[in-house]
Every structure is written in C-alpha cells, then in structure tokens.
C-alpha atoms as a PDB file:
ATOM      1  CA  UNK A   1     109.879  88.298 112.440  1.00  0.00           C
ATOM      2  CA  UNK A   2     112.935  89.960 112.933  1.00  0.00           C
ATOM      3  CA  UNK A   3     115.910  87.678 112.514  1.00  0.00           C
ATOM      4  CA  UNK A   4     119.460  87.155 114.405  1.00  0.00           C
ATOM      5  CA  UNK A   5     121.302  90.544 114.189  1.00  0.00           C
ATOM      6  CA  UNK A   6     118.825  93.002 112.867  1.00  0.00           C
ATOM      7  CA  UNK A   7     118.574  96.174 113.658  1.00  0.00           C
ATOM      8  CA  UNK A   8     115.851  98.420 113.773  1.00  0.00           C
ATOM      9  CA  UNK A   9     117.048 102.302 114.659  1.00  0.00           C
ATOM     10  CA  UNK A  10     114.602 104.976 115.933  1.00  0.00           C
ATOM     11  CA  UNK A  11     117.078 107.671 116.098  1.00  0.00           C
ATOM     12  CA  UNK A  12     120.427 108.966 113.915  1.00  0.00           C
ATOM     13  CA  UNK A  13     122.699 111.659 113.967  1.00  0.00           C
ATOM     14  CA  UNK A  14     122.841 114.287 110.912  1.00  0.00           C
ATOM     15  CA  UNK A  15     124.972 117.227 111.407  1.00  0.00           C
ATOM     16  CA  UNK A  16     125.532 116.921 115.067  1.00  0.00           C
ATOM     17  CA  UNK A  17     121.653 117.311 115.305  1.00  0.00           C
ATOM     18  CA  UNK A  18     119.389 114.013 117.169  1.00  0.00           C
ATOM     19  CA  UNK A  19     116.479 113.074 114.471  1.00  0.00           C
ATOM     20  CA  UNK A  20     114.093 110.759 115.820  1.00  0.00           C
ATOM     21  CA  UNK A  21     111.105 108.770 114.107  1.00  0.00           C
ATOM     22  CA  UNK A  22     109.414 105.242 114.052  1.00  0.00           C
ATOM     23  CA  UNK A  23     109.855 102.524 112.634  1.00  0.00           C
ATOM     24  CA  UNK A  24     106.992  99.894 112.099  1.00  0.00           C
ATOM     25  CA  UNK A  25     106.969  96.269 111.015  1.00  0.00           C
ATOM     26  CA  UNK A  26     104.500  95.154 109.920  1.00  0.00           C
ATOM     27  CA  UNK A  27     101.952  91.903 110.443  1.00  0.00           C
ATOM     28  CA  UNK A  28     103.771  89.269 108.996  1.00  0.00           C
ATOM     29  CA  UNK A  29     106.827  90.772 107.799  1.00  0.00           C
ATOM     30  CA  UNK A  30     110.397  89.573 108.303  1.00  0.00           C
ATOM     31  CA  UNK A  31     113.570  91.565 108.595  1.00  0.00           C
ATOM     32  CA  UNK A  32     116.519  89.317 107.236  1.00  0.00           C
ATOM     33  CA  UNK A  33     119.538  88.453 109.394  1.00  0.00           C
ATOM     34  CA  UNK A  34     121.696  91.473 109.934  1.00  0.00           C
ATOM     35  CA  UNK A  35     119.937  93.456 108.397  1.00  0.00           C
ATOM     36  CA  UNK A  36     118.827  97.256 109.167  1.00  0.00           C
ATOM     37  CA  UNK A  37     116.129  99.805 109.046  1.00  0.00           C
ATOM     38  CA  UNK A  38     116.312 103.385 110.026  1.00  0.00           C
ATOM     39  CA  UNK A  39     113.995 105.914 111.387  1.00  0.00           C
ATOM     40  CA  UNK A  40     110.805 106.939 109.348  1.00  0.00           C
ATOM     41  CA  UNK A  41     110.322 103.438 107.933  1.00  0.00           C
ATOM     42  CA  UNK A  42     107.195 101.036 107.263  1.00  0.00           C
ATOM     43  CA  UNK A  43     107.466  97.470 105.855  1.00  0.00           C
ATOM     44  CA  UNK A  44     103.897  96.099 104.785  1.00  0.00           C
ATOM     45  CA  UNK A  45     102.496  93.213 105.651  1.00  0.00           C
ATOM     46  CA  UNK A  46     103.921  90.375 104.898  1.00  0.00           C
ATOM     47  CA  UNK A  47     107.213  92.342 103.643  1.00  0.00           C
ATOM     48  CA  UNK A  48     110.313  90.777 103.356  1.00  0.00           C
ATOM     49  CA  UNK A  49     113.689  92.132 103.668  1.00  0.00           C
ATOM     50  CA  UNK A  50     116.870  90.086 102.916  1.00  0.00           C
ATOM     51  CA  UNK A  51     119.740  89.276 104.574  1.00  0.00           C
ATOM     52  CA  UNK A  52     122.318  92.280 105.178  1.00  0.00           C
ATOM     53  CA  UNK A  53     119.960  94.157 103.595  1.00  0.00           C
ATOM     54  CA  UNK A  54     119.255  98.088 104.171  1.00  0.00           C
ATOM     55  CA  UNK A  55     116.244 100.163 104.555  1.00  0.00           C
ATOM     56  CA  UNK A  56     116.642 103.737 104.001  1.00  0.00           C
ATOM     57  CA  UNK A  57     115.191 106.617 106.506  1.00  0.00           C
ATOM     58  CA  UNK A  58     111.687 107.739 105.268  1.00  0.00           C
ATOM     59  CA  UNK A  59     111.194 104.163 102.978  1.00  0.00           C
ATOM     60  CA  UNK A  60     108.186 102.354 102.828  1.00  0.00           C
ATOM     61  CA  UNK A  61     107.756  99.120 101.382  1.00  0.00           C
ATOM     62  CA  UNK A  62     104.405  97.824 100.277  1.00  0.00           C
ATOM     63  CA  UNK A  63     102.562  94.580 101.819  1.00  0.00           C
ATOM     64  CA  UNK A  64     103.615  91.291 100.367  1.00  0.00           C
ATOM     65  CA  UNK A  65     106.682  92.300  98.780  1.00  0.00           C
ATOM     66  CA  UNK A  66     109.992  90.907  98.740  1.00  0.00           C
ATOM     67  CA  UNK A  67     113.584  93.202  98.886  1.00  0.00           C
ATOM     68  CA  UNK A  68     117.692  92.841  99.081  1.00  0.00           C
ATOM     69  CA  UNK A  69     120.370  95.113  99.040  1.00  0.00           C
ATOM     70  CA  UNK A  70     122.116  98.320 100.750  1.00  0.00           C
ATOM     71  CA  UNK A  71     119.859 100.021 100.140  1.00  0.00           C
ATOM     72  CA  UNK A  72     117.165  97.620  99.362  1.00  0.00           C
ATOM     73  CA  UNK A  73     115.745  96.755  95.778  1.00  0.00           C
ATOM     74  CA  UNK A  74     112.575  95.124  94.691  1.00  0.00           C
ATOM     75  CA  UNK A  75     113.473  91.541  94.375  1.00  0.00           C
ATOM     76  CA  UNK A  76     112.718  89.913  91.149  1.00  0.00           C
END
C-alpha cells in the first residue's frame, strides 16, 4: 500500500550526474503517508514504513518488519 503523499523516486541527482535504479515494494508492504524511498531500495514483504519516514538509496528492509524516521530505524 502506498499511502497519501508518498513518494517513491527512481532517479536523483549527485554531482550534476543522473543515477537511476529501482525501487520495489514489496507484497504486502505499506509506505506511510508522506513518506519517501529513493533509488536502489527493497521493502520486504509485509514491510512497514512510517509516516514521514525516509528510506535511504541502496536500503533494504527485511519482510515483516516495521520502521520510522529520516532515515528510517527499526521500530521497537
């Protein structure tokens, strides 16, 4: 599920250059309201991400696990 204002990128600019890379969401998993993830990410199965939470390029965050923040943190 990916909520009201998310965002997922595929693409960001580093040193004037384009990178590029996917980002996949997994069966089941939910990316909180306005909340991000960048290029080169994975969320597991049944992942959660919080609200105005942030995913970091190259992250990848096991099934069935639950995560807040900027940048994200294991949740308790």
């Amino acid at each position: 599920m990916i909520n009201r204002g998310a965002v997922i990128e595929t693409h960001l600019f580093h040193d004037r250059l384009m990178r590029l890379g996917p980002s996949v969401i997994g069966r089941g998993a939910t990316l909180g309201p306005h909340s991000a993830v960048f290029p080169d990410t994975e969320l597991g199965d049944g992942c959660s991400v919080g609200a105005r939470s942030f995913v970091m390029r190259g992250e990848h965050l096991p099934e069935h696990t639950r995560w807040h923040g900027a940048p994200v943190v294991a949740a308790g």
